[in-house]
Protein backbone atom coordinates (compact mmCIF):
# COMPACT_ATOMS: atom_id res chain seq x y z
CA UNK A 1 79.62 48.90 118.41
CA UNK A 2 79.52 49.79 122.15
CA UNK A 3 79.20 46.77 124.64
CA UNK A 4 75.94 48.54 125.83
CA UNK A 5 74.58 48.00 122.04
CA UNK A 6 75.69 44.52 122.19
CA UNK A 7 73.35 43.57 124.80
CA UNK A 8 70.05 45.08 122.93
CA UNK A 9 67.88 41.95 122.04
CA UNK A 10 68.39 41.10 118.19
CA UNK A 11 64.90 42.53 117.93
CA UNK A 12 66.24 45.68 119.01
CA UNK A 13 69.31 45.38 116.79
CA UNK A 14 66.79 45.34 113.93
CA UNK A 15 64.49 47.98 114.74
CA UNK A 16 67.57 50.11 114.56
CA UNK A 17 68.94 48.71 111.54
CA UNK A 18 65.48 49.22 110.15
CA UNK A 19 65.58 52.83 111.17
CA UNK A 20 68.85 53.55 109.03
CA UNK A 21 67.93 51.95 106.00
CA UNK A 22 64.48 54.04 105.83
CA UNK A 23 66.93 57.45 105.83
CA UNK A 24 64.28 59.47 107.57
CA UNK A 25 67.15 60.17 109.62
CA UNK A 26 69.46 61.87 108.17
CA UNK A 27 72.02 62.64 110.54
CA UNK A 28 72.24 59.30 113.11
CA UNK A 29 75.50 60.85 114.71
CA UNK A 30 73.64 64.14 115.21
CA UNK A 31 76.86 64.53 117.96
CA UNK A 32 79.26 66.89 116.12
CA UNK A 33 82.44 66.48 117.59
CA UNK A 34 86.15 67.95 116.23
CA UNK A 35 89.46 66.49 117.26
CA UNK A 36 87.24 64.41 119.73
CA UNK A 37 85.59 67.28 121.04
CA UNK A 38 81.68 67.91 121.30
CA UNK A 39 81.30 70.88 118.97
CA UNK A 40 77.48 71.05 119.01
CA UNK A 41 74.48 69.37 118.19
CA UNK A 42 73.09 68.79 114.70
CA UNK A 43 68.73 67.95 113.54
CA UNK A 44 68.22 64.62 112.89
CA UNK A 45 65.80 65.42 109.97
CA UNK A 46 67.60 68.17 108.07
CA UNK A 47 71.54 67.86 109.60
CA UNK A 48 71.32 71.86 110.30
CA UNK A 49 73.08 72.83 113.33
CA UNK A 50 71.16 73.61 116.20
CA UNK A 51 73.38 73.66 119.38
CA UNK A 52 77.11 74.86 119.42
CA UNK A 53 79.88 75.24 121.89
CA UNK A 54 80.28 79.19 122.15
CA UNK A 55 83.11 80.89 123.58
CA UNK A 56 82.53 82.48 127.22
CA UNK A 57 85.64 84.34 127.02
CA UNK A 58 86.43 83.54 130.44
CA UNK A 59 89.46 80.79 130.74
CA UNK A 60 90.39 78.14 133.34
CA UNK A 61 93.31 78.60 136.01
CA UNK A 62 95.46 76.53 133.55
CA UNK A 63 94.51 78.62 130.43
CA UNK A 64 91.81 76.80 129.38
CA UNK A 65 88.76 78.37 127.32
CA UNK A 66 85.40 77.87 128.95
CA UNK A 67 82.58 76.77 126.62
CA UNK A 68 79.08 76.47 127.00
CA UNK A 69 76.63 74.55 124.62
CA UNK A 70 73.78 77.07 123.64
CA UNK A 71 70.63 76.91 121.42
CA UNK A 72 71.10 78.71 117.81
CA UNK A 73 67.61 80.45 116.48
CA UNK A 74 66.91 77.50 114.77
CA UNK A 75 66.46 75.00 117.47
CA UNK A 76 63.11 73.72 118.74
CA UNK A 77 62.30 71.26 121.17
CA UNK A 78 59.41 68.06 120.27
CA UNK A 79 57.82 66.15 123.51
CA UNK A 80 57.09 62.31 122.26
CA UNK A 81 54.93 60.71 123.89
CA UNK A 82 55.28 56.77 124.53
CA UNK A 83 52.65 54.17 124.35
CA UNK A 84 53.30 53.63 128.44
CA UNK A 85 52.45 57.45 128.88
CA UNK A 86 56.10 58.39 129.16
CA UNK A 87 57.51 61.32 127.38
CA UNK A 88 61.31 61.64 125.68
CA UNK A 89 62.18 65.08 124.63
CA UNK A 90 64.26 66.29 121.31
CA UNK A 91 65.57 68.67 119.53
CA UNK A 92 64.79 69.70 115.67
CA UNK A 93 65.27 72.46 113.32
CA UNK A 94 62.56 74.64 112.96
CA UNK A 95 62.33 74.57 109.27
CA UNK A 96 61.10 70.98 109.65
CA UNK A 97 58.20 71.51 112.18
CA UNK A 98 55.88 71.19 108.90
CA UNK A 99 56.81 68.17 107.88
CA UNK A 100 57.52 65.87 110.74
CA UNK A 101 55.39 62.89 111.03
CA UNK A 102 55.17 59.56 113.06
CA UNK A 103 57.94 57.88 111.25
CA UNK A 104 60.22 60.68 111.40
CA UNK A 105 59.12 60.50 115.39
CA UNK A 106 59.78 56.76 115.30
CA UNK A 107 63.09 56.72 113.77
CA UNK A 108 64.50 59.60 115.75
CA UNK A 109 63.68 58.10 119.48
CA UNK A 110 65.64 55.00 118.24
CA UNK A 111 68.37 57.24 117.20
CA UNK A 112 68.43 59.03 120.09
CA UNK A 113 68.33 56.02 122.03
CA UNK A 114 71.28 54.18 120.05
CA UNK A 115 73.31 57.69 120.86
CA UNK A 116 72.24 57.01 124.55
CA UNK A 117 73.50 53.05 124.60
CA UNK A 118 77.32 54.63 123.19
CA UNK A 119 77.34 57.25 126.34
CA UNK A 120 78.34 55.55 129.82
CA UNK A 121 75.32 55.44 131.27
CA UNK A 122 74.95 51.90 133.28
CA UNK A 123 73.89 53.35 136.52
CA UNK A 124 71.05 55.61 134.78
CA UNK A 125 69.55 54.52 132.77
CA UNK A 126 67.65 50.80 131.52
CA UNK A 127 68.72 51.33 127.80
CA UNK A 128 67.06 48.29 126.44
CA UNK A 129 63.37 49.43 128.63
CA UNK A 130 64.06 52.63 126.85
CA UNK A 131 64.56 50.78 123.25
CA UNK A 132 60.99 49.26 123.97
CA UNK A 133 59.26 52.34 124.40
CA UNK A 134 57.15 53.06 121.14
CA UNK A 135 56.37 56.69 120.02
CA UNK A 136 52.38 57.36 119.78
CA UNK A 137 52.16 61.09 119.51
CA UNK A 138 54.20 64.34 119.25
CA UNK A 139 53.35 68.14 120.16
CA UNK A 140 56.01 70.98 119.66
CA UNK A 141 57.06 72.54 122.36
CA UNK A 142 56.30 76.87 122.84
CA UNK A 143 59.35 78.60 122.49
CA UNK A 144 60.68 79.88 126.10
């Protein structure tokens, strides 16, 4: 556990304890990392892929390869909106559009959120205010 997740209230604690046990989630560490790497981005909901590193072809002065994370066909973007009016955006495989619903919602925002608390973020961002928030509604966003 992070030091950042120590500090969330013990209410907080629970609502994401709560979230894993209901396994709505399926993939909490949606992060998909190799050797320590980040590799890509997986859906929360199904565990597809949806982002990956791809190779520019262009390398560093030392040799290094330059990567870029990019969007596979799959990936779609949701807009939650909060209680407070405030919005949190995610990504989702499309093959699950049809059956999100409010607890899927729910349970990914405090996912998200508990992948937030693990990143160094102290200057940024008010983890536990963001913890508080509570999803009310959901629209999918057009494709670009």
């Amino acid at each position: 556990m992070s030091n950042r997740r120590a500090r969330f209230r013990e209410d907080q604690r629970q609502k994401i304890q709560r979230a894993r046990r209901r396994s709505r989630v399926r993939k909490w560490d949606y992060i998909v990392r190799q050797g320590g790497i980040r590799r890509g981005v997986a859906c929360k909901v199904s565990g597809q892929l949806i982002r990956t590193l791809i190779d520019t072809g262009e390398r560093t002065e030392d040799g290094y390869a330059i990567a870029v994370e990019e969007e596979l066909p799959n990936y779609r973007e949701i807009e939650i909106t909060m209680t407070d009016g405030s919005k949190h955006i995610t990504g989702v495989d499309d093959e699950i559009l049809g059956r999100l619903n409010m607890g899927h919602i729910e349970d990914m925002y405090v996912s998200d959120v508990d992948r937030l608390a693990d990143a160094d973020n102290d200057d940024l961002l008010d983890i536990e205010a963001l913890m508080d928030r509570v999803p009310k509604s959901f629209r999918i966003i057009p494709r670009r």
